[in-house]
C-alpha atoms as a PDB file:
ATOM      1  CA  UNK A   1      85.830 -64.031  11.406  1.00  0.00           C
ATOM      2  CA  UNK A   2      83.473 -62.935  13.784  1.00  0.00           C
ATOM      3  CA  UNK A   3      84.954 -61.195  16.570  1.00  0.00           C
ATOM      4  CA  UNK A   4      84.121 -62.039  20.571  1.00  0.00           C
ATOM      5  CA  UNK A   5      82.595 -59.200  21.245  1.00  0.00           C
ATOM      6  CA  UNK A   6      80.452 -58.853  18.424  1.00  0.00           C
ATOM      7  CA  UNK A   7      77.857 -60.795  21.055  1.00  0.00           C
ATOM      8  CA  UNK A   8      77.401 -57.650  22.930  1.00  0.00           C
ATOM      9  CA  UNK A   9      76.716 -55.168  19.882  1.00  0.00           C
ATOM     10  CA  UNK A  10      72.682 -55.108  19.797  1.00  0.00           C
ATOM     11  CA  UNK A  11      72.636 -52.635  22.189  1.00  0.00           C
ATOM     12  CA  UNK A  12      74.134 -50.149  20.264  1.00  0.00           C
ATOM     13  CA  UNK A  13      72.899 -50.568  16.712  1.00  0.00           C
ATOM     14  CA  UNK A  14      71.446 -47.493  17.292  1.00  0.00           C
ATOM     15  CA  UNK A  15      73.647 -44.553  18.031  1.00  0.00           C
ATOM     16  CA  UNK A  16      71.991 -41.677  18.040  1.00  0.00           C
ATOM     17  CA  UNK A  17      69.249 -43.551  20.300  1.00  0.00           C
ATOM     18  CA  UNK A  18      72.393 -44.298  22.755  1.00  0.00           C
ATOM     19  CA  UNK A  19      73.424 -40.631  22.576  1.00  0.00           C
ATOM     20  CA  UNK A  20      69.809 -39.740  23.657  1.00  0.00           C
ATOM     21  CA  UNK A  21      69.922 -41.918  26.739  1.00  0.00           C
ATOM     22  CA  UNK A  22      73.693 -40.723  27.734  1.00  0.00           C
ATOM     23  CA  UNK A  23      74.460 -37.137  26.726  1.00  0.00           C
ATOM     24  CA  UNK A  24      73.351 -35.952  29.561  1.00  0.00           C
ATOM     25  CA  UNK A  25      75.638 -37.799  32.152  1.00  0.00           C
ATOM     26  CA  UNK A  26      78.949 -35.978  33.183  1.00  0.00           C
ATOM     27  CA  UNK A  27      79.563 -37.626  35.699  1.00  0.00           C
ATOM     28  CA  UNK A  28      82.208 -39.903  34.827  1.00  0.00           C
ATOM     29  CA  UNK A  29      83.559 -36.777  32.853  1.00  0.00           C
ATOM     30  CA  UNK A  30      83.597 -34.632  35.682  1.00  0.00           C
ATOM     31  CA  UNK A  31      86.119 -36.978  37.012  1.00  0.00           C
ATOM     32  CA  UNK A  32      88.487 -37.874  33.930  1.00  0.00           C
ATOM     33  CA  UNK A  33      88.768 -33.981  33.744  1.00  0.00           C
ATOM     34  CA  UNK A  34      90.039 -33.759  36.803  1.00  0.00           C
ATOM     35  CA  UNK A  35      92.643 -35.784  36.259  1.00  0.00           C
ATOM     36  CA  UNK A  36      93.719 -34.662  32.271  1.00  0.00           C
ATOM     37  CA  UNK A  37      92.973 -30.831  32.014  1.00  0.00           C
ATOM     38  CA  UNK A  38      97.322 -30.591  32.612  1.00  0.00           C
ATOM     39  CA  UNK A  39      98.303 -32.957  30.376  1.00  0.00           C
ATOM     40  CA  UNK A  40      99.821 -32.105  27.119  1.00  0.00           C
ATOM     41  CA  UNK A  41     100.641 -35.535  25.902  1.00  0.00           C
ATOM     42  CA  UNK A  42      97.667 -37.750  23.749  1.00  0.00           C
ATOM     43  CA  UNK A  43      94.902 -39.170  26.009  1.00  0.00           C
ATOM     44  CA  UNK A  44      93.468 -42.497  25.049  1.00  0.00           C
ATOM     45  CA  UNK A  45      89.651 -43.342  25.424  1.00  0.00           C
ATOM     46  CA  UNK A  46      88.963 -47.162  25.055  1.00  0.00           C
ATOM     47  CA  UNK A  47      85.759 -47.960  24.045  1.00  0.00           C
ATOM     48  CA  UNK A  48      84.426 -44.132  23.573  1.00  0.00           C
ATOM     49  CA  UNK A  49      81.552 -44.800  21.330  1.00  0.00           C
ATOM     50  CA  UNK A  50      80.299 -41.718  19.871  1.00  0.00           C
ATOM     51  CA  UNK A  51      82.817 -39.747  21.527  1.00  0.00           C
ATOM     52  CA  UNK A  52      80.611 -38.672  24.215  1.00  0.00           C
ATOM     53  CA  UNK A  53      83.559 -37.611  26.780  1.00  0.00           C
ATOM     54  CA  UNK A  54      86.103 -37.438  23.863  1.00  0.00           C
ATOM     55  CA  UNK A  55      84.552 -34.799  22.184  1.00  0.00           C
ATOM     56  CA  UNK A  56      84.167 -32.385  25.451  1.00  0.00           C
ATOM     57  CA  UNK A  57      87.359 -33.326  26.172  1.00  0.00           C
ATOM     58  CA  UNK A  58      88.676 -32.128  22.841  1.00  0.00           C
ATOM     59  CA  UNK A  59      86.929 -29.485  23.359  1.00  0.00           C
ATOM     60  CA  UNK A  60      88.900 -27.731  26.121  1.00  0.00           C
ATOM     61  CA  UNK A  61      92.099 -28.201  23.979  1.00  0.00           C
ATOM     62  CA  UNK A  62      93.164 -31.827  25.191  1.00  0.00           C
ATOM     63  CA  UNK A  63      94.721 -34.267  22.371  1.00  0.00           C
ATOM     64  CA  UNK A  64      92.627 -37.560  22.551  1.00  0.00           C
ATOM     65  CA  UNK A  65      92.660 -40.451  21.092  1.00  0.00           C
ATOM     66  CA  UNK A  66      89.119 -42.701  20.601  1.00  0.00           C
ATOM     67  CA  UNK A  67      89.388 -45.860  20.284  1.00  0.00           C
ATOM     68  CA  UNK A  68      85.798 -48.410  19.498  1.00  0.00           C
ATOM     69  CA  UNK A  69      85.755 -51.447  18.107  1.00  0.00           C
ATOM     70  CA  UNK A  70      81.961 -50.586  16.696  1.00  0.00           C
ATOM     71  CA  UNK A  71      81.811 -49.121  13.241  1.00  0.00           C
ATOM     72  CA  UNK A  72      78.425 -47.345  13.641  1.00  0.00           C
ATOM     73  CA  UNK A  73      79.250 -46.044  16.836  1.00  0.00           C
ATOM     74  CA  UNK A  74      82.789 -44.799  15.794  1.00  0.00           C
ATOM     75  CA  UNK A  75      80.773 -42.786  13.041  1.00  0.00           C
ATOM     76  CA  UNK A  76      78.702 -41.164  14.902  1.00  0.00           C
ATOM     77  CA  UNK A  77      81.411 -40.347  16.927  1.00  0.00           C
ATOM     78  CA  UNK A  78      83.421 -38.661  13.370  1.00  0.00           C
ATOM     79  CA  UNK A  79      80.358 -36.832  12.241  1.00  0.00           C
ATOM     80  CA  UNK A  80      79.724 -35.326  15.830  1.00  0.00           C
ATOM     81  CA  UNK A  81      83.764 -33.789  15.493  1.00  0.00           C
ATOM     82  CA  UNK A  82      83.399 -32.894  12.209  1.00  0.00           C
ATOM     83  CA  UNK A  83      80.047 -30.785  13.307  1.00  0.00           C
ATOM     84  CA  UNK A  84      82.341 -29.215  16.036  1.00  0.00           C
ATOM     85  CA  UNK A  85      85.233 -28.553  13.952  1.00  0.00           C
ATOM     86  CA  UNK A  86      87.518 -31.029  15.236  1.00  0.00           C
ATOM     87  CA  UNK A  87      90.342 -33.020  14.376  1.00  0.00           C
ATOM     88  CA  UNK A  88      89.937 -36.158  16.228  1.00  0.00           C
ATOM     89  CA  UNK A  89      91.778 -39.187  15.467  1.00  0.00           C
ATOM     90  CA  UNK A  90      89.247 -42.245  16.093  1.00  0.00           C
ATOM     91  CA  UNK A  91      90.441 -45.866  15.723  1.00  0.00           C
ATOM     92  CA  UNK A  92      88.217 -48.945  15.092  1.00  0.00           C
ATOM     93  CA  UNK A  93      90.535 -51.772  17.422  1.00  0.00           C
ATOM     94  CA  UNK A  94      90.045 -54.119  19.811  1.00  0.00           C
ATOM     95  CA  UNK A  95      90.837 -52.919  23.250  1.00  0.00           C
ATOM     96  CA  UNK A  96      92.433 -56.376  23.915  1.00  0.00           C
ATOM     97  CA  UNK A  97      94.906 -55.736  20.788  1.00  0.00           C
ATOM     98  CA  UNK A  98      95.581 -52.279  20.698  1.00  0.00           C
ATOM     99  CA  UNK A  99      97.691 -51.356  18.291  1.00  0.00           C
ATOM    100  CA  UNK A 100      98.846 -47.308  18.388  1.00  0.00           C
ATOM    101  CA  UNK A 101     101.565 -45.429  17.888  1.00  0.00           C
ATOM    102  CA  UNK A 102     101.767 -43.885  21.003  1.00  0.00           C
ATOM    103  CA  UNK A 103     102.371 -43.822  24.952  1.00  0.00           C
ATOM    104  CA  UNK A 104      99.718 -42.174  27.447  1.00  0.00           C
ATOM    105  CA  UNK A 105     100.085 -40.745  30.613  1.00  0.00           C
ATOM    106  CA  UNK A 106      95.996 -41.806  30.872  1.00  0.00           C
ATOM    107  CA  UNK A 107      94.016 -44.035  29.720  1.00  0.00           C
ATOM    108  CA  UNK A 108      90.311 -44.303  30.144  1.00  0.00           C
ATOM    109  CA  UNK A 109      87.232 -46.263  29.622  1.00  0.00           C
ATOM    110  CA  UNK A 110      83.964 -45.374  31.148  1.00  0.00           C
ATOM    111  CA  UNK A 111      80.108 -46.459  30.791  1.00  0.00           C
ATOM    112  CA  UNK A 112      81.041 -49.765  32.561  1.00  0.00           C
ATOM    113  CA  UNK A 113      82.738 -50.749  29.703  1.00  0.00           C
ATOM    114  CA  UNK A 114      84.892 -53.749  31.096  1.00  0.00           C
ATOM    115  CA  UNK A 115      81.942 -55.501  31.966  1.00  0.00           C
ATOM    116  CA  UNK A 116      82.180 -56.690  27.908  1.00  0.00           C
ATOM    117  CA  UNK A 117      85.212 -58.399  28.511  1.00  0.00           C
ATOM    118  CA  UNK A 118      83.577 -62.041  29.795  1.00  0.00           C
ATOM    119  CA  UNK A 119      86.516 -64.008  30.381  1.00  0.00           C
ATOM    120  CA  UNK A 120      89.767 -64.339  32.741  1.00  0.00           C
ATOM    121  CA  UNK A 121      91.623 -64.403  28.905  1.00  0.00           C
ATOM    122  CA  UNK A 122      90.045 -61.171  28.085  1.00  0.00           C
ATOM    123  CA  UNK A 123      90.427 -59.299  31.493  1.00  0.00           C
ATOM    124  CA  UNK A 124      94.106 -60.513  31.205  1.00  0.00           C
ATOM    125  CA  UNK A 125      94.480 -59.245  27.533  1.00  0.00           C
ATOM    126  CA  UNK A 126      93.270 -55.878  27.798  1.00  0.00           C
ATOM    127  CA  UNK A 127      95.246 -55.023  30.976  1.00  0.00           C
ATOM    128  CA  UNK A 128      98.209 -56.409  29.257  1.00  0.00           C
ATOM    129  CA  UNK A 129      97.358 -53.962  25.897  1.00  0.00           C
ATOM    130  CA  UNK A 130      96.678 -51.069  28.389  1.00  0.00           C
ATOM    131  CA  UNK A 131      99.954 -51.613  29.769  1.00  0.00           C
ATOM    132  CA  UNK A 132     101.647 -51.414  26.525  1.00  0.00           C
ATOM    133  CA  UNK A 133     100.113 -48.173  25.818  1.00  0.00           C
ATOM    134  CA  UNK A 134     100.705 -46.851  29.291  1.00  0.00           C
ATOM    135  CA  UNK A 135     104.302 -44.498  30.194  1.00  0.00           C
ATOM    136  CA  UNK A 136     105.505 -45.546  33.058  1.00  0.00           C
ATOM    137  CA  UNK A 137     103.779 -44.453  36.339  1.00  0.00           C
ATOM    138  CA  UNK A 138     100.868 -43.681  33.425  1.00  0.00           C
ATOM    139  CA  UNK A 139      97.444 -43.965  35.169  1.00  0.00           C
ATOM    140  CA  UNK A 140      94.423 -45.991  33.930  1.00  0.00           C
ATOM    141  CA  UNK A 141      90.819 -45.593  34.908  1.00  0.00           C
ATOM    142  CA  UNK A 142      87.874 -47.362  34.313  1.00  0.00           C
ATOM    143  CA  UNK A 143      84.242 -48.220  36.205  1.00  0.00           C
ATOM    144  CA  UNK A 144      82.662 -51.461  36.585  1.00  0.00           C
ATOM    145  CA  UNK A 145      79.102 -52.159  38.271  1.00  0.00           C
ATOM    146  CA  UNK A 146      79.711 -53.436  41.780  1.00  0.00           C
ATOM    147  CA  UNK A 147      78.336 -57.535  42.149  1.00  0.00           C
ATOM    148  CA  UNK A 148      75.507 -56.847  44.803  1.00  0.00           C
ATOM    149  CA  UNK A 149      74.407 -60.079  45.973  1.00  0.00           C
ATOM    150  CA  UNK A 150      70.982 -58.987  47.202  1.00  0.00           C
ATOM    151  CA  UNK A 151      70.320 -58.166  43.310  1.00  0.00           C
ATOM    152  CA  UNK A 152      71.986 -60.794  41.284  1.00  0.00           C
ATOM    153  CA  UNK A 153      70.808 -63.551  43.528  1.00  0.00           C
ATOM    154  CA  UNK A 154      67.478 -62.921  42.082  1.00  0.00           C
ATOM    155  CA  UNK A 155      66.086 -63.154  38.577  1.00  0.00           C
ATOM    156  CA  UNK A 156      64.598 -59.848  37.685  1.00  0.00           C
ATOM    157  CA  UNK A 157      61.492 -60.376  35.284  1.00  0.00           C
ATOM    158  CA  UNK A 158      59.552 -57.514  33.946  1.00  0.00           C
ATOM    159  CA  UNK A 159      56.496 -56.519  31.772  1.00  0.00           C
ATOM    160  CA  UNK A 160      55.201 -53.088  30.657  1.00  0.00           C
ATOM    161  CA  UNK A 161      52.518 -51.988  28.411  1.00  0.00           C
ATOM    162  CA  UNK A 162      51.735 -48.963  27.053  1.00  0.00           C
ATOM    163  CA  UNK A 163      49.435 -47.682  24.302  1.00  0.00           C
ATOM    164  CA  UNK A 164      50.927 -45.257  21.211  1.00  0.00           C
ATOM    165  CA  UNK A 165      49.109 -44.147  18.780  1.00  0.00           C
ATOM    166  CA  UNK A 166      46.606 -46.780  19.210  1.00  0.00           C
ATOM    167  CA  UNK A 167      49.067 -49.552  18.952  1.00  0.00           C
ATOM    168  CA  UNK A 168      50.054 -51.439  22.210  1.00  0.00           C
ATOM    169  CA  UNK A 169      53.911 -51.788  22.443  1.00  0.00           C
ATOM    170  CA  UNK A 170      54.619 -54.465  25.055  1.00  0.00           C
ATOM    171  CA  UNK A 171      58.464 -54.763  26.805  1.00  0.00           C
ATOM    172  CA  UNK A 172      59.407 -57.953  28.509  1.00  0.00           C
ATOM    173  CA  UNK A 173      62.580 -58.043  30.097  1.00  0.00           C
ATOM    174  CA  UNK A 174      64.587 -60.850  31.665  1.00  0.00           C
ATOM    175  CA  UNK A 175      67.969 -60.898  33.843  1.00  0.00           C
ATOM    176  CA  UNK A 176      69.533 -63.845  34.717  1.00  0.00           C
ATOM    177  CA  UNK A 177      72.982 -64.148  36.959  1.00  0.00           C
ATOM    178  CA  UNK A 178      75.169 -67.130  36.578  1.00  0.00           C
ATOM    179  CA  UNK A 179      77.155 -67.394  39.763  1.00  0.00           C
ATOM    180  CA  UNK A 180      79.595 -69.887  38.201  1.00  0.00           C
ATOM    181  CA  UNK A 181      80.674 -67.446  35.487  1.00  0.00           C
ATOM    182  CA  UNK A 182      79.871 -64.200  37.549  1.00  0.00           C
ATOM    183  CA  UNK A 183      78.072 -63.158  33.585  1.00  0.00           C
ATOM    184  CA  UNK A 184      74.391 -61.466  33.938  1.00  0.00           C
ATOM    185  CA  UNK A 185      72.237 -62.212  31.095  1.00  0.00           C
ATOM    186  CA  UNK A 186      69.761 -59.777  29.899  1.00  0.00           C
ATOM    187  CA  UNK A 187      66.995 -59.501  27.289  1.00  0.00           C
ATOM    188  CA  UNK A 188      64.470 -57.204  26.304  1.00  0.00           C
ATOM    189  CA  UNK A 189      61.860 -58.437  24.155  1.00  0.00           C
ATOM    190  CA  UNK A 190      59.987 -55.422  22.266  1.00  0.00           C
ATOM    191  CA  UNK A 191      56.215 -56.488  20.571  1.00  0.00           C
ATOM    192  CA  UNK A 192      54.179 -54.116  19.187  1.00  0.00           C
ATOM    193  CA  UNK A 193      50.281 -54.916  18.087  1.00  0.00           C
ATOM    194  CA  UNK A 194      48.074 -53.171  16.351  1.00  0.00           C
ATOM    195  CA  UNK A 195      44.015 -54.657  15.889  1.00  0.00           C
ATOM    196  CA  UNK A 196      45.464 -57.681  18.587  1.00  0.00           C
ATOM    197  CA  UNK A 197      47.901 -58.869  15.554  1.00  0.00           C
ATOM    198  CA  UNK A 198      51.813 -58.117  16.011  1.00  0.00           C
ATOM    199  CA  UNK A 199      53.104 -56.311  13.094  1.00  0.00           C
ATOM    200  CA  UNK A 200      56.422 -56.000  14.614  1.00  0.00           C
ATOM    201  CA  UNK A 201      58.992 -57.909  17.198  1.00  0.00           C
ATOM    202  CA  UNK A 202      61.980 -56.523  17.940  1.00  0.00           C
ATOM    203  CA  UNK A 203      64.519 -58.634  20.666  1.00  0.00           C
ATOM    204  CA  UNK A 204      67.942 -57.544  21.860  1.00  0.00           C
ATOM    205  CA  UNK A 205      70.123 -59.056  24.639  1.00  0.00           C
ATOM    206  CA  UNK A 206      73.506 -58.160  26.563  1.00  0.00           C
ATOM    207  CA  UNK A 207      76.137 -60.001  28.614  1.00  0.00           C
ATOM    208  CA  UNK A 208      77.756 -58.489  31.116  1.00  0.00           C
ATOM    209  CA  UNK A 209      80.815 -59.628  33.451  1.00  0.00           C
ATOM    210  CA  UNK A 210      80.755 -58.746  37.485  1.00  0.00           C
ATOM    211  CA  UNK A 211      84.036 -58.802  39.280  1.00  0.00           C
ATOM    212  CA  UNK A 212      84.378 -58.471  42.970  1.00  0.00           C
ATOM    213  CA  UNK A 213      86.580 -56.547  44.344  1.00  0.00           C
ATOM    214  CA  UNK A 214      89.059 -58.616  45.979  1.00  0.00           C
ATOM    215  CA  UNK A 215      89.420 -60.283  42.560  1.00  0.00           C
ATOM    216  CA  UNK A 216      89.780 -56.881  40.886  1.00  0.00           C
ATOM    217  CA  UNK A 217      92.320 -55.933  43.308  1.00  0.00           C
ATOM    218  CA  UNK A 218      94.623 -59.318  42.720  1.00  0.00           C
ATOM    219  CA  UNK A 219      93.832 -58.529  38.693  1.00  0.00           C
ATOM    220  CA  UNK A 220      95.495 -55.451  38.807  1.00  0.00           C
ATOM    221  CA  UNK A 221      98.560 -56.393  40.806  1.00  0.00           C
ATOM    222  CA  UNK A 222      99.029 -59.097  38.605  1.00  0.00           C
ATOM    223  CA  UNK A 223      99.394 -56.585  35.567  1.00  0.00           C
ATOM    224  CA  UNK A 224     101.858 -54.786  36.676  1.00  0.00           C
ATOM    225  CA  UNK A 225      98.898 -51.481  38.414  1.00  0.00           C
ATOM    226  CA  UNK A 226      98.802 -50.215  41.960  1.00  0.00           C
ATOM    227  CA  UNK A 227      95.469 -49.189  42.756  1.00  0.00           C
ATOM    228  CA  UNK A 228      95.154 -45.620  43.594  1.00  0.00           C
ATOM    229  CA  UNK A 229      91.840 -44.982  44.883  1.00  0.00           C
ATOM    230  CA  UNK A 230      88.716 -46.960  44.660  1.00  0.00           C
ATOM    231  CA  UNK A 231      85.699 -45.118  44.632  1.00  0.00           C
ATOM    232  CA  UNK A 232      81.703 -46.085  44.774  1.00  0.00           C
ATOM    233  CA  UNK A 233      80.842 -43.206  42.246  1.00  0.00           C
ATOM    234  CA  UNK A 234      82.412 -41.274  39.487  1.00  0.00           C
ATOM    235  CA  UNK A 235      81.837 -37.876  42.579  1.00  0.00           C
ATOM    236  CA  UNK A 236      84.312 -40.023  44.343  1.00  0.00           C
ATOM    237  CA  UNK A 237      81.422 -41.600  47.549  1.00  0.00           C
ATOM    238  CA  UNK A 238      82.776 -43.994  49.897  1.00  0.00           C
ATOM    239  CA  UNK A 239      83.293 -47.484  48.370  1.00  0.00           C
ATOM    240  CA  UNK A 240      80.240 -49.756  50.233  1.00  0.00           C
ATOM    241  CA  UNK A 241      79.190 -53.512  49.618  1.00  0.00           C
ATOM    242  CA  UNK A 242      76.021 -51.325  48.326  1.00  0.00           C
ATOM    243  CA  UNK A 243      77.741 -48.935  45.841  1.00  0.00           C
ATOM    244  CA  UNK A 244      76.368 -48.956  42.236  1.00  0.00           C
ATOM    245  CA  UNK A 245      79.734 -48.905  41.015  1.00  0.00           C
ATOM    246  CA  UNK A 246      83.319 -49.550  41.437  1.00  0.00           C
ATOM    247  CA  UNK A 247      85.306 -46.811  39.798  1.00  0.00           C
ATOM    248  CA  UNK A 248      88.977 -47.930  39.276  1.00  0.00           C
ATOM    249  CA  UNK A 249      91.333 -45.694  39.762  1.00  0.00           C
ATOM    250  CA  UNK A 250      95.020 -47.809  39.417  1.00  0.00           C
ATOM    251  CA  UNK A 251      98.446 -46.906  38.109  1.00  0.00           C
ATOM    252  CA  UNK A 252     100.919 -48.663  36.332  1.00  0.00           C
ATOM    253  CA  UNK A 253     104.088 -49.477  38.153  1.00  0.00           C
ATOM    254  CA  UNK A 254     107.307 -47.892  37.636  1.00  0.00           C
END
């Protein structure tokens, strides 16, 4: 059977290309750093695709845990440790059913991650699984792109051409928001021609769940978290209606 989120996968049926695009960020791991350079106890990183903070993190002597539910991305992610030397233990689950053998003092989940999980049912399940994994007064962190009306209200079309090689490669790319569902829509639509006759077509789309903050806030209390601090950037800005993000910084109740 088919799992839910299965939807969302073309955008990473290419890991190394993904690892191109993000190895350079720190950002977010900046941050998590921060927070788990004392801790002696396993770390767990939901959704950590090729391991891009869990390998660092490993790294600099920290025992963590990755956790993907995509196959190709989760090997990437074991080759990469293997490269470095390291014994990583990386487990193919769904964050909504997680399923390990341990309790964390911090859990994790960057690259806007919970924007994959569509529904009320979803948001509810993987707090709840979080929670499970969570010691008490255990802290959970996560970012989220903040709903800016100015930008959703609008559908954002766009075209670009370019020439490679003498064949012209041609990008068309359409988001739609659906205020009812609060779920942006996106699709990128990759032609190339060669002679004015396609050879080759290439289309990929992406779902991705907005939740204000008010909402967020009532989420979390629901679950059991007390929210700690709520940032508009992983270097810990001022949270503004305008903020890219919202990074979540909650803890779970004692």
């Amino acid at each position: 059977m088919k799992n839910i989120f299965e939807s969302n996968f073309q955008k990473y049926e290419n890991p190394a290309q993904y690892d191109t695009l993000h190895e350079s960020y720190q950002d977010d791991l900046l941050y998590i750093m921060e927070h788990a350079q004392k801790i002696q106890s396993p770390i767990i990183d939901l959704a950590c695709g090729t391991g891009r903070l869990t390998i660092p993190m490993s790294k600099q002597g920290l025992h963590v845990i990755g956790v993907d539910l995509h196959e190709g991305m989760l090997n990437r992610a074991r080759k990469k440790a293997i490269d470095e030397d390291l014994q990583i233990q990386f487990e193919q689950q769904d964050c909504t059913e997680l399923n390990l053998d341990t309790k964390s003092p911090l859990i994790f989940m960057t690259g806007n991650s919970f924007q994959h999980f569509l529904t009320n049912e979803s948001q509810d399940k993987l707090l709840q699984s979080v929670s499970r994994h969570l010691k008490s007064g255990g802290e959970f962190i996560f970012d989220t792109r903040n709903p800016v009306l100015t930008e959703l209200s609008i559908d954002d079309v766009s075209e670009n051409v370019e020439f490679i090689n003498g064949e012209r490669k041609e990008v068309n790319h359409t988001e739609t928001y659906n205020h009812s569902t609060q779920i942006l829509h996106c699709t990128t639509q990759t032609t190339w021609e060669k002679d004015e006759e396609t050879f080759h077509t290439e289309k990929e789309s992406i779902s991705l769940r907005y939740t204000y903050p008010m909402e967020l806030k009532r989420l979390l209390e629901a679950h059991g978290f007390e929210l700690v601090h709520l940032y508009g950037t992983w270097k810990k800005l001022e949270f503004t209606k305008d903020s890219p993000q919202m990074i979540v910084h909650c803890r779970k109740r004692g």
